[in-house]
Protein backbone atom coordinates (compact mmCIF):
# COMPACT_ATOMS: atom_id res chain seq x y z
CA UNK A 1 -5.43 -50.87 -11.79
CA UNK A 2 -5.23 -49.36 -8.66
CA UNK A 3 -4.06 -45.98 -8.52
CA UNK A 4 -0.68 -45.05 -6.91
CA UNK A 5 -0.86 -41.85 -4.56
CA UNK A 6 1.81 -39.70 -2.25
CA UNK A 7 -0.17 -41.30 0.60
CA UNK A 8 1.31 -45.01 -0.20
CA UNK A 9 4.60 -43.79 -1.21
CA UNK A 10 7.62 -44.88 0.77
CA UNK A 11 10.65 -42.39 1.04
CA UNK A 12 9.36 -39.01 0.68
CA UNK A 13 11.87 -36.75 1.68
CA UNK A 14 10.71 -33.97 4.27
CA UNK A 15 9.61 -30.62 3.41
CA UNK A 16 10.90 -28.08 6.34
CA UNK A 17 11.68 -24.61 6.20
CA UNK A 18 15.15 -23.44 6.57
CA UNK A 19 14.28 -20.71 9.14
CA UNK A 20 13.25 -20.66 12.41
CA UNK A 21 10.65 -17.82 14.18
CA UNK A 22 11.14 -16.73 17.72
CA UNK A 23 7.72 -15.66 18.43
CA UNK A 24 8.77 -14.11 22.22
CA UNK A 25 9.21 -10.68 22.32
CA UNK A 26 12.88 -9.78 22.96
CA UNK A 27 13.36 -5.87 23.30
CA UNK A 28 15.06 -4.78 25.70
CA UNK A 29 14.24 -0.72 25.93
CA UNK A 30 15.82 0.14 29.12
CA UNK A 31 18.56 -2.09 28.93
CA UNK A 32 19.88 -1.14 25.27
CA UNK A 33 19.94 2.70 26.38
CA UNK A 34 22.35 2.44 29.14
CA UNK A 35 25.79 2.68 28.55
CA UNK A 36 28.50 -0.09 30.01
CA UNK A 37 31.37 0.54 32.62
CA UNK A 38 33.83 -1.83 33.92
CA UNK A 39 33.76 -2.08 37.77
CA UNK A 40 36.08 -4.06 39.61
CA UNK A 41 34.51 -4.99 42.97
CA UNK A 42 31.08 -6.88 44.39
CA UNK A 43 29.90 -3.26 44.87
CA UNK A 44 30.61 0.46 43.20
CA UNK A 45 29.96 3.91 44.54
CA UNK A 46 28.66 6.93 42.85
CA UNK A 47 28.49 10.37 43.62
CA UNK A 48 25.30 12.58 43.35
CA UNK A 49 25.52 16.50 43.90
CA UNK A 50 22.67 19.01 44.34
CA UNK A 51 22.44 22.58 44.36
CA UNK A 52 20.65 24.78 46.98
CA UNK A 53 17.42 26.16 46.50
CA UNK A 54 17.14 29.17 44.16
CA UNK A 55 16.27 32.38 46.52
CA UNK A 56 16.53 36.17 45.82
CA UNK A 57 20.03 37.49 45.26
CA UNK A 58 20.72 41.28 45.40
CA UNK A 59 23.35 43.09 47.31
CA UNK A 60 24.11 46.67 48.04
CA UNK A 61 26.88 48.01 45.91
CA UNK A 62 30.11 47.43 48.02
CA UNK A 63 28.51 45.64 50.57
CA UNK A 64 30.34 42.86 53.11
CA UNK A 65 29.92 39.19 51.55
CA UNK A 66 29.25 36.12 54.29
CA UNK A 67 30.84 32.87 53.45
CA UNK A 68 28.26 30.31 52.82
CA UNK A 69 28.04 26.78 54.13
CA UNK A 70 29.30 24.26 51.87
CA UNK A 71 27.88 20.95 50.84
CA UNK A 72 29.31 17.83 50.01
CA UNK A 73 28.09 15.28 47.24
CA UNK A 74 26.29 12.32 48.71
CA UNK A 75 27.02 8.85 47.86
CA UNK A 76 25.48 6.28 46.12
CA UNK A 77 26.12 2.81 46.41
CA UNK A 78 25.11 -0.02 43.45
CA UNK A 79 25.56 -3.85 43.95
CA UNK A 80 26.76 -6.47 41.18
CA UNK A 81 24.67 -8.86 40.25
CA UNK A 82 25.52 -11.72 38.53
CA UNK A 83 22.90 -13.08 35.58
CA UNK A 84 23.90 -16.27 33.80
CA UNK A 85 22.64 -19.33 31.82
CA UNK A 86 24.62 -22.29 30.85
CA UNK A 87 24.27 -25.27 28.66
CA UNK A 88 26.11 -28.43 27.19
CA UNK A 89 25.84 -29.05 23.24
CA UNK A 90 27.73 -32.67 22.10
CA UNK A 91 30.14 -32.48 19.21
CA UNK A 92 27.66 -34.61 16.88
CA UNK A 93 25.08 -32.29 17.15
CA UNK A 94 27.19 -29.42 15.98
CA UNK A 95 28.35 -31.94 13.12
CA UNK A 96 24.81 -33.16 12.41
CA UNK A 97 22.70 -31.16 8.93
CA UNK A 98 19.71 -29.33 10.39
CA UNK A 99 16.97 -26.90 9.44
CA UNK A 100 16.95 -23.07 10.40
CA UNK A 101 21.01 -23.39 11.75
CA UNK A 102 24.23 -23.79 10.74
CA UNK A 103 25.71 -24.22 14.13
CA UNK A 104 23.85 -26.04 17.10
CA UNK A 105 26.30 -24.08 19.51
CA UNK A 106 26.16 -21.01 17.97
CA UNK A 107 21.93 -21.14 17.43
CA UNK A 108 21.47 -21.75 21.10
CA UNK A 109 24.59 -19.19 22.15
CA UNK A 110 21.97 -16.51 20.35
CA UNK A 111 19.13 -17.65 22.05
CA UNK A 112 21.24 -17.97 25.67
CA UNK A 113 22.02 -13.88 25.03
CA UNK A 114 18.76 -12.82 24.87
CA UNK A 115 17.78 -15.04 27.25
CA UNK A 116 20.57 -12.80 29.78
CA UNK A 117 18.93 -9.45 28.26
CA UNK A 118 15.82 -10.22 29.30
CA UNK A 119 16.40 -10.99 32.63
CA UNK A 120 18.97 -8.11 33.06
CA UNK A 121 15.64 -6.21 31.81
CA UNK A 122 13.24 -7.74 34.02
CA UNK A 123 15.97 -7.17 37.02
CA UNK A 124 15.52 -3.40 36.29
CA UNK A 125 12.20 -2.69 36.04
CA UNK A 126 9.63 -6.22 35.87
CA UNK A 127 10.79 -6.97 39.53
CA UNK A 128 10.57 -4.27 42.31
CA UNK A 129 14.00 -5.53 44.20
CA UNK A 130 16.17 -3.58 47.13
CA UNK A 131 19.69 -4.34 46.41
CA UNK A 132 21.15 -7.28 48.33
CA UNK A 133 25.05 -7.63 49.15
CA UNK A 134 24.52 -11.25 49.43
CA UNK A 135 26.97 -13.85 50.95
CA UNK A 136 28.44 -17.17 50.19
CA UNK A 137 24.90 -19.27 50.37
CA UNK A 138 22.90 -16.22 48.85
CA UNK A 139 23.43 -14.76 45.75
CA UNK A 140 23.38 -10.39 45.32
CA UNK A 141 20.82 -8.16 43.50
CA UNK A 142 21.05 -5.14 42.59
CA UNK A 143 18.31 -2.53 43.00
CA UNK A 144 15.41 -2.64 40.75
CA UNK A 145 14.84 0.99 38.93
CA UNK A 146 11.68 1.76 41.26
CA UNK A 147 14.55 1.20 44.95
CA UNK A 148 16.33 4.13 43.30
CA UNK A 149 13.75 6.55 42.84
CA UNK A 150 13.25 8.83 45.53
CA UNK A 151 9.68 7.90 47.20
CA UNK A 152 8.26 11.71 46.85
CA UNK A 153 8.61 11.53 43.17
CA UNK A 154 5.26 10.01 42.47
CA UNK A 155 2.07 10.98 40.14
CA UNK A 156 -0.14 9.26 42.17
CA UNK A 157 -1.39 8.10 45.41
CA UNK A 158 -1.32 4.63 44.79
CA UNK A 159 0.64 2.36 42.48
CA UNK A 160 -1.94 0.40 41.58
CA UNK A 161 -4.50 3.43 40.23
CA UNK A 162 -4.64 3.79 36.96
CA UNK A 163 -2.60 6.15 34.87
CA UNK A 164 -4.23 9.83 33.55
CA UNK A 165 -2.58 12.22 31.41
CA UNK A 166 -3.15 14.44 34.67
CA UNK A 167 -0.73 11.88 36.35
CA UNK A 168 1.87 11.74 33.32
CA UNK A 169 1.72 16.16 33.68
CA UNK A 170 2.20 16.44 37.42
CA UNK A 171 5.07 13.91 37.39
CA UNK A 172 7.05 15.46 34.68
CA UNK A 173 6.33 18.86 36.65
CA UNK A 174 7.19 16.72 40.02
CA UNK A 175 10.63 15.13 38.27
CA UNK A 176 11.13 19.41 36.55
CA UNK A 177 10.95 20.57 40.35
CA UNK A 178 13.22 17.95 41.75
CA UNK A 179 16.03 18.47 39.26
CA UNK A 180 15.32 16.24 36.41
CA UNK A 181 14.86 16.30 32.90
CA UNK A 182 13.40 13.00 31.62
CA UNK A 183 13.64 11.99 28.37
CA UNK A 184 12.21 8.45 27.67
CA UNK A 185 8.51 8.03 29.56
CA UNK A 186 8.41 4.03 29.42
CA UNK A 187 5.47 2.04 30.44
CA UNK A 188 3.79 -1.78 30.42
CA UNK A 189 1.78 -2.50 27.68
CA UNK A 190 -1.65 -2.00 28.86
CA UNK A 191 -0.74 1.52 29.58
CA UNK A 192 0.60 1.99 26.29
CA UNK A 193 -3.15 2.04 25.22
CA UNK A 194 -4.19 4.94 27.68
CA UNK A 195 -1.18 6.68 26.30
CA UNK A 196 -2.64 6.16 22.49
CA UNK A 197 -5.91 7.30 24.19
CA UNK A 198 -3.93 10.83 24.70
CA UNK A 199 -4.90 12.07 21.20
CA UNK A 200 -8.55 11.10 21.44
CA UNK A 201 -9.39 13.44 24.64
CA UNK A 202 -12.29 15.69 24.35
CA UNK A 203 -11.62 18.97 22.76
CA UNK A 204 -8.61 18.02 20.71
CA UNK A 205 -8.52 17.53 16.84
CA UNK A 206 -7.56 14.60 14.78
CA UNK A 207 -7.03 14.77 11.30
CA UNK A 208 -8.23 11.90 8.70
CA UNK A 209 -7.26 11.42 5.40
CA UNK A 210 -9.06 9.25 2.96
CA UNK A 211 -6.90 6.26 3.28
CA UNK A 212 -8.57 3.34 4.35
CA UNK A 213 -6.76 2.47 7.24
CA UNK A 214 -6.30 4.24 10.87
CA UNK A 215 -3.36 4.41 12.83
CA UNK A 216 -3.79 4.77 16.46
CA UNK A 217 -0.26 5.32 17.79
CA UNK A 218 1.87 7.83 19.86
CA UNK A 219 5.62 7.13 19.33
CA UNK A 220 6.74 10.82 20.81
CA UNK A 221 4.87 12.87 23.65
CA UNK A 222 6.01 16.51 23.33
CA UNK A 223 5.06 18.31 26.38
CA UNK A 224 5.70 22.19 25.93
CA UNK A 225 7.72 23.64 28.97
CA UNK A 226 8.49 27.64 28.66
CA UNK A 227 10.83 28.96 31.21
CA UNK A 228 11.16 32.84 31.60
């Protein structure tokens, strides 16, 4: 008698799991810490102040004061850009059972937003864009992250040379001098691994437990600044 197996069997139902992976990376860093504000024109202005330079200040005890020349805030000017993705479901296949979804509309309205996140993402800092005001046959862009840092603010000579800890020091001393205070240090990935590199210089220590793993990773810089 011939033996019956699954691979002559007619109507064997389908074995598929219910979920689906997204194996693209979808953070969006530099997008998620901004905060949102309603603007109600193709562009929006902004208005940046600076103080003077600090110099020595001692006068003579009842002494004439001189008026001093005052400055006005200088203004900035951002252009909207508009990021969107569309697409056309049918009725059935919202109706229809399948695997991973409840929804067909609401699935691919997920996948649409992060879609827009990412490219709001890459519009800041994976493209290196001036800001465009655009006109009915061309569409606007606003200014990539690198257009709106000033030019002199740089830890190196080059862009392309390769990034030091000597580099990463000097600009936070560069950004100190200039009147900022950064907060978040963000970099591609490949640098990511001269950052990890950090801990491993010559002279520092690392400590090891007896665990059989080791975990190469720097989540925080701290760089000490004392100011007397």
């Amino acid at each position: 008698m011939a033996l019956f197996t699954t691979y002559n069997q007619i109507g064997k139902a389908e074995d598929v799991s219910d979920v689906i992976t997204t194996i693209t990376p979808s953070d969006t860093p530099l997008y998620t810490m901004f905060k949102s504000e309603k603007v109600h024109n193709r562009t929006f202005s902004y208005l940046e102040d600076s103080l003077r330079s600090a110099a020595a200040n001692a006068k003579v005890e009842g002494a004439d004061q001189a008026d001093i020349t005052l400055g006005n805030p200088t203004e900035r000017t951002g252009t909207c850009q508009i990021i969107s993705e569309t697409f056309k479901i049918s009725e059935t296949s919202d109706a229809v059972k399948t695997y991973g979804r409840a929804k067909e509309t609401a699935y691919q309205m997920g996948r649409t937003l992060k879609n827009i996140k990412r490219d709001v993402e890459f519009a800041f800092v994976g493209a290196s864009n001036a800001a465009a005001a655009g006109n009915a046959s061309t569409a606007r862009e606003m200014a990539s992250i690198d257009q709106l840092i000033s030019t002199s603010i740089d830890a190196g000579s080059n862009s392309t040379d390769a990034m030091t800890e000597a580099k990463l020091l000097s600009l936070g001393q560069t950004c100190y001098t200039n009147g900022s205070d950064p907060s978040v240090f963000m970099i591609k990935p490949a640098d990511a691994q001269i950052v990890a590199g950090f801990a491993a210089a010559s002279g520092r220590q690392r400590n090891f437990d007896m665990a059989k793993s080791l975990v190469n990773a720097i989540d925080l810089y701290v760089e000490a600044t004392s100011v007397h």
